[in-house]
N, C-alpha and C. Protein backbone atom coordinates (compact mmCIF):
# COMPACT_ATOMS: atom_id res chain seq x y z
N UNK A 1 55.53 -0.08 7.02
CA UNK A 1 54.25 0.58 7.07
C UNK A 1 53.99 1.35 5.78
N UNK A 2 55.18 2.09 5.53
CA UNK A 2 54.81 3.25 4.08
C UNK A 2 54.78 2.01 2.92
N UNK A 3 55.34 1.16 3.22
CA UNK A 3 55.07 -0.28 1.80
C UNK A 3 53.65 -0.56 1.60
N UNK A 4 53.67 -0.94 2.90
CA UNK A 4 51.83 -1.40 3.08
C UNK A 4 50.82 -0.26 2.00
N UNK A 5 51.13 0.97 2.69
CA UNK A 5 50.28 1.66 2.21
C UNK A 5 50.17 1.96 0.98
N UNK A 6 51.67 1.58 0.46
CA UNK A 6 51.88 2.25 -1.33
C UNK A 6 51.05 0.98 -1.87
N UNK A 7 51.68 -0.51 -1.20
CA UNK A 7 50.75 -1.93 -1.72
C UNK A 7 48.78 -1.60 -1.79
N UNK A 8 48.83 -0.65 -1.03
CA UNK A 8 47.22 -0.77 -1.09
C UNK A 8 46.94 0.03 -1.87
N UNK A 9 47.50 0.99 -1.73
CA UNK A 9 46.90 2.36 -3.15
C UNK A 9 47.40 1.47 -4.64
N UNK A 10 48.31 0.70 -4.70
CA UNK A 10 48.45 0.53 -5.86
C UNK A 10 47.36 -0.58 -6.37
N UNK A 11 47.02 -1.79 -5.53
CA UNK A 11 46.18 -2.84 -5.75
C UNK A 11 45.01 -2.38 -5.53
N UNK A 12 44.40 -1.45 -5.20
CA UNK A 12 43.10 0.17 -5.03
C UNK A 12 43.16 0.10 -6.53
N UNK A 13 43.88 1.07 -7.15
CA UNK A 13 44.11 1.43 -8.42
C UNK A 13 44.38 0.35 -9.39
N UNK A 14 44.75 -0.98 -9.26
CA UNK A 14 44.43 -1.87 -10.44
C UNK A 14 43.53 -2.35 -10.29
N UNK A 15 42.70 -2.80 -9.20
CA UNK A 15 41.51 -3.39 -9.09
C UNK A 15 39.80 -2.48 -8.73
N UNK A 16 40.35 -1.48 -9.90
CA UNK A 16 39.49 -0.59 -9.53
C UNK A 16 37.81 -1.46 -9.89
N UNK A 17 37.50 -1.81 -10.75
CA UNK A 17 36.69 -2.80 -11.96
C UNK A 17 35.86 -3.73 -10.37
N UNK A 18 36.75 -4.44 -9.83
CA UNK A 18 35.83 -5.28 -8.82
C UNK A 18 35.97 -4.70 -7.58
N UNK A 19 36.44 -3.36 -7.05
CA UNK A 19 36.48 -3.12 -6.07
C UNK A 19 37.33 -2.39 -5.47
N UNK A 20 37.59 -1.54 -4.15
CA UNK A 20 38.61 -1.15 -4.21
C UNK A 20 39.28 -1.75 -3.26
N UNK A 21 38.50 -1.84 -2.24
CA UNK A 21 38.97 -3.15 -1.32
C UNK A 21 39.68 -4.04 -0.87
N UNK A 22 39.21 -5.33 -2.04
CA UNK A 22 40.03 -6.08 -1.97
C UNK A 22 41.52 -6.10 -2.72
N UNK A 23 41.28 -5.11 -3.47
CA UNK A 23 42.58 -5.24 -4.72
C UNK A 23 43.24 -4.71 -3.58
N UNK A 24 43.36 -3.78 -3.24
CA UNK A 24 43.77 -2.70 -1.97
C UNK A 24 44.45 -3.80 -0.67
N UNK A 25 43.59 -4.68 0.12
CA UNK A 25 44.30 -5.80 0.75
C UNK A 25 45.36 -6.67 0.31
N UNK A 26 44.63 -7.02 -1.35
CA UNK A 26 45.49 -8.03 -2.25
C UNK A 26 46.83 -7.43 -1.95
N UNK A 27 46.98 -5.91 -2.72
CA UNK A 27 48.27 -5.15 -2.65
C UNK A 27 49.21 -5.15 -0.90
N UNK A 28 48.90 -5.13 -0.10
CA UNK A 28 49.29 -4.94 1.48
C UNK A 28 50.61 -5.78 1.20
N UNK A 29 49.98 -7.06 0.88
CA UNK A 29 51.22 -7.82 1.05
C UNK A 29 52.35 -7.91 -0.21
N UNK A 30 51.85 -7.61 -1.20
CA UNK A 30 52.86 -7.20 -2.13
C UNK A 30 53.77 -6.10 -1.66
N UNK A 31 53.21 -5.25 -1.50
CA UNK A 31 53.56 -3.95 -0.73
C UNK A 31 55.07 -4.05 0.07
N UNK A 32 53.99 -4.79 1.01
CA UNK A 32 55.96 -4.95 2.23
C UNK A 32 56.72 -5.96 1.68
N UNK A 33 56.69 -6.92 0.67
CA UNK A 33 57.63 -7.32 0.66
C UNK A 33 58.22 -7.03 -1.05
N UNK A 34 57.83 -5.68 -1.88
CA UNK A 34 58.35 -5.29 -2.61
C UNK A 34 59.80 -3.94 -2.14
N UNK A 35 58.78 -3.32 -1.04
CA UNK A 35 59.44 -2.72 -0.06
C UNK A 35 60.99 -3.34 1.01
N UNK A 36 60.79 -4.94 1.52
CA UNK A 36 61.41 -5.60 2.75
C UNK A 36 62.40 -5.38 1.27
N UNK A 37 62.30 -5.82 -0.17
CA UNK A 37 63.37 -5.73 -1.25
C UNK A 37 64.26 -4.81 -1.36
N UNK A 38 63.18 -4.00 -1.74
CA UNK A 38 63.84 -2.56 -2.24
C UNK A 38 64.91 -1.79 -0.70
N UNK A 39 64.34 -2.01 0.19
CA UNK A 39 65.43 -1.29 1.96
C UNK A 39 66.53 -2.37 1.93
N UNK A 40 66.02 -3.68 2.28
CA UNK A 40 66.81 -4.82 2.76
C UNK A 40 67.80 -5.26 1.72
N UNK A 41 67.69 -5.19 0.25
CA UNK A 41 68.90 -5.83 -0.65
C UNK A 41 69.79 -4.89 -0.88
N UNK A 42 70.41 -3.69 -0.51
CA UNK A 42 71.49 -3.07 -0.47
C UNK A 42 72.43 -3.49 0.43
N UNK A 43 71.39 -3.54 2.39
CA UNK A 43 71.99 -4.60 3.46
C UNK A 43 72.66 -5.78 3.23
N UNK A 44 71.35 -6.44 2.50
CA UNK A 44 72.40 -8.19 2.59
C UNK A 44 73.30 -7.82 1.05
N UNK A 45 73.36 -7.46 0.39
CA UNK A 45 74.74 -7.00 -0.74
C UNK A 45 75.78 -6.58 0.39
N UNK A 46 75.49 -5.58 0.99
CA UNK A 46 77.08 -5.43 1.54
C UNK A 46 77.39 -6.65 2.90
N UNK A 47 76.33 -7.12 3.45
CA UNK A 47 76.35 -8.01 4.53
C UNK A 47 77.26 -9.00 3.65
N UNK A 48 76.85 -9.48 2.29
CA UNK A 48 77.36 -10.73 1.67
C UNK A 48 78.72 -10.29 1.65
N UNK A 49 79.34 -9.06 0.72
CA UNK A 49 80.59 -8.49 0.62
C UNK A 49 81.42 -8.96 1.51
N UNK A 50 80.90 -8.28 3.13
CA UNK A 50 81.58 -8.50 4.37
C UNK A 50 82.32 -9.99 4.54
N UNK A 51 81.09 -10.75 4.41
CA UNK A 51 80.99 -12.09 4.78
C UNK A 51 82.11 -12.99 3.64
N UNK A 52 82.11 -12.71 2.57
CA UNK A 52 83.28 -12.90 1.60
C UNK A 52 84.54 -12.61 1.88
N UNK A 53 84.42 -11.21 1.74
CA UNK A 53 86.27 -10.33 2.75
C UNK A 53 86.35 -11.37 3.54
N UNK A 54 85.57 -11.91 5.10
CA UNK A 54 86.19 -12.70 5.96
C UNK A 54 86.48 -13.80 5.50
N UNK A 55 86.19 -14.75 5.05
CA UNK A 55 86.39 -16.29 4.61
C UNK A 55 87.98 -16.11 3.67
N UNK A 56 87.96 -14.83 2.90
CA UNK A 56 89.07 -14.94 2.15
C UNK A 56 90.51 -14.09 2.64
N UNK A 57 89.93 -14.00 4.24
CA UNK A 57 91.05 -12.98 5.00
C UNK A 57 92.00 -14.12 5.35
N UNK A 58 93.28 -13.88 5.33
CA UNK A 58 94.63 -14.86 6.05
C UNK A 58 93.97 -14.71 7.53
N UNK A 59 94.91 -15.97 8.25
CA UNK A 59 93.96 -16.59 9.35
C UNK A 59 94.75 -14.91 9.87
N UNK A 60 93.92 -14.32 11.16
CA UNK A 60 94.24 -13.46 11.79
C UNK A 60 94.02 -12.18 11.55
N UNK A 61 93.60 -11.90 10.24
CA UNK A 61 93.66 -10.62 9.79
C UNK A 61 92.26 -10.17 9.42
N UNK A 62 91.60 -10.92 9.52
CA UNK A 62 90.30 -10.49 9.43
C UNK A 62 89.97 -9.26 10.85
N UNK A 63 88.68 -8.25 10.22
CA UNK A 63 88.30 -7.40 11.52
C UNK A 63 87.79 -8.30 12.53
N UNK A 64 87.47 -9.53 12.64
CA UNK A 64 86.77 -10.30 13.79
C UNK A 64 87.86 -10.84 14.19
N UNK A 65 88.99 -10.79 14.06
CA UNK A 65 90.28 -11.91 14.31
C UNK A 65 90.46 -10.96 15.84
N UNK A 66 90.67 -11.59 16.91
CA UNK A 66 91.46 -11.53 18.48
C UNK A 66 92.56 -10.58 18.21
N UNK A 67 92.66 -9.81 18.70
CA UNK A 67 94.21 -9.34 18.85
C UNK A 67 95.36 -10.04 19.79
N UNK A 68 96.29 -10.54 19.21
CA UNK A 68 97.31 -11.27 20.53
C UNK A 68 98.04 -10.56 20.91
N UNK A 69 98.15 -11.06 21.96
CA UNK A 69 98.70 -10.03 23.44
C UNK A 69 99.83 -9.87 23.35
N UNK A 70 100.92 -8.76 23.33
CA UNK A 70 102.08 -7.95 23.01
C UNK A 70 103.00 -8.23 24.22
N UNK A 71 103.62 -9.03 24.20
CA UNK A 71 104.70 -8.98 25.33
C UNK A 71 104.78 -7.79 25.80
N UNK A 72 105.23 -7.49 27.18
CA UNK A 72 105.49 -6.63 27.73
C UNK A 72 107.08 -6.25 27.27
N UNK A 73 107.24 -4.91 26.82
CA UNK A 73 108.99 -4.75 27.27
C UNK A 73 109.80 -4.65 28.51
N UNK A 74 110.62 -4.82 27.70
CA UNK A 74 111.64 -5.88 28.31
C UNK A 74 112.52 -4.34 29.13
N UNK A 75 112.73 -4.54 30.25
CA UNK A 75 113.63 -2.97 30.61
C UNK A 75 115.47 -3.10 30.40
């Protein structure tokens, strides 16, 4: 939502000349997805990280790996 709005004030303010309007709509969609960038690519950077660590974890040792079940002792 706050993307949207910065996209419209900013495409407001370059398209001042034909309007404010449409530059202002034009911007909306620049907006959220300069924004979906700027929030979301820190996420998928460490999402990718994660996703690397696992593929290059020995079989079992990864955090998603099962824990196997501990014999009971023995009395």
């Amino acid at each position: 939502m706050v993307s949207g709005i910065i996209g419209f004030v900013v495409g407001c303010v370059a398209s001042i000349a034909i309007g404010c309007i449409p530059g202002g709509v034009a911007g909306v969609p620049a907006g959220g997805i300069i924004g979906g960038l700027v929030a979301g690519g820190p996420t998928l950077i460490a999402a990718g990280i994660d996703l690397l660590n696992t593929w290059q974890a020995a079989p079992g040792t990864s955090k998603w790996a099962d824990p196997q079940p501990q014999p009971a002792p023995q009395n």
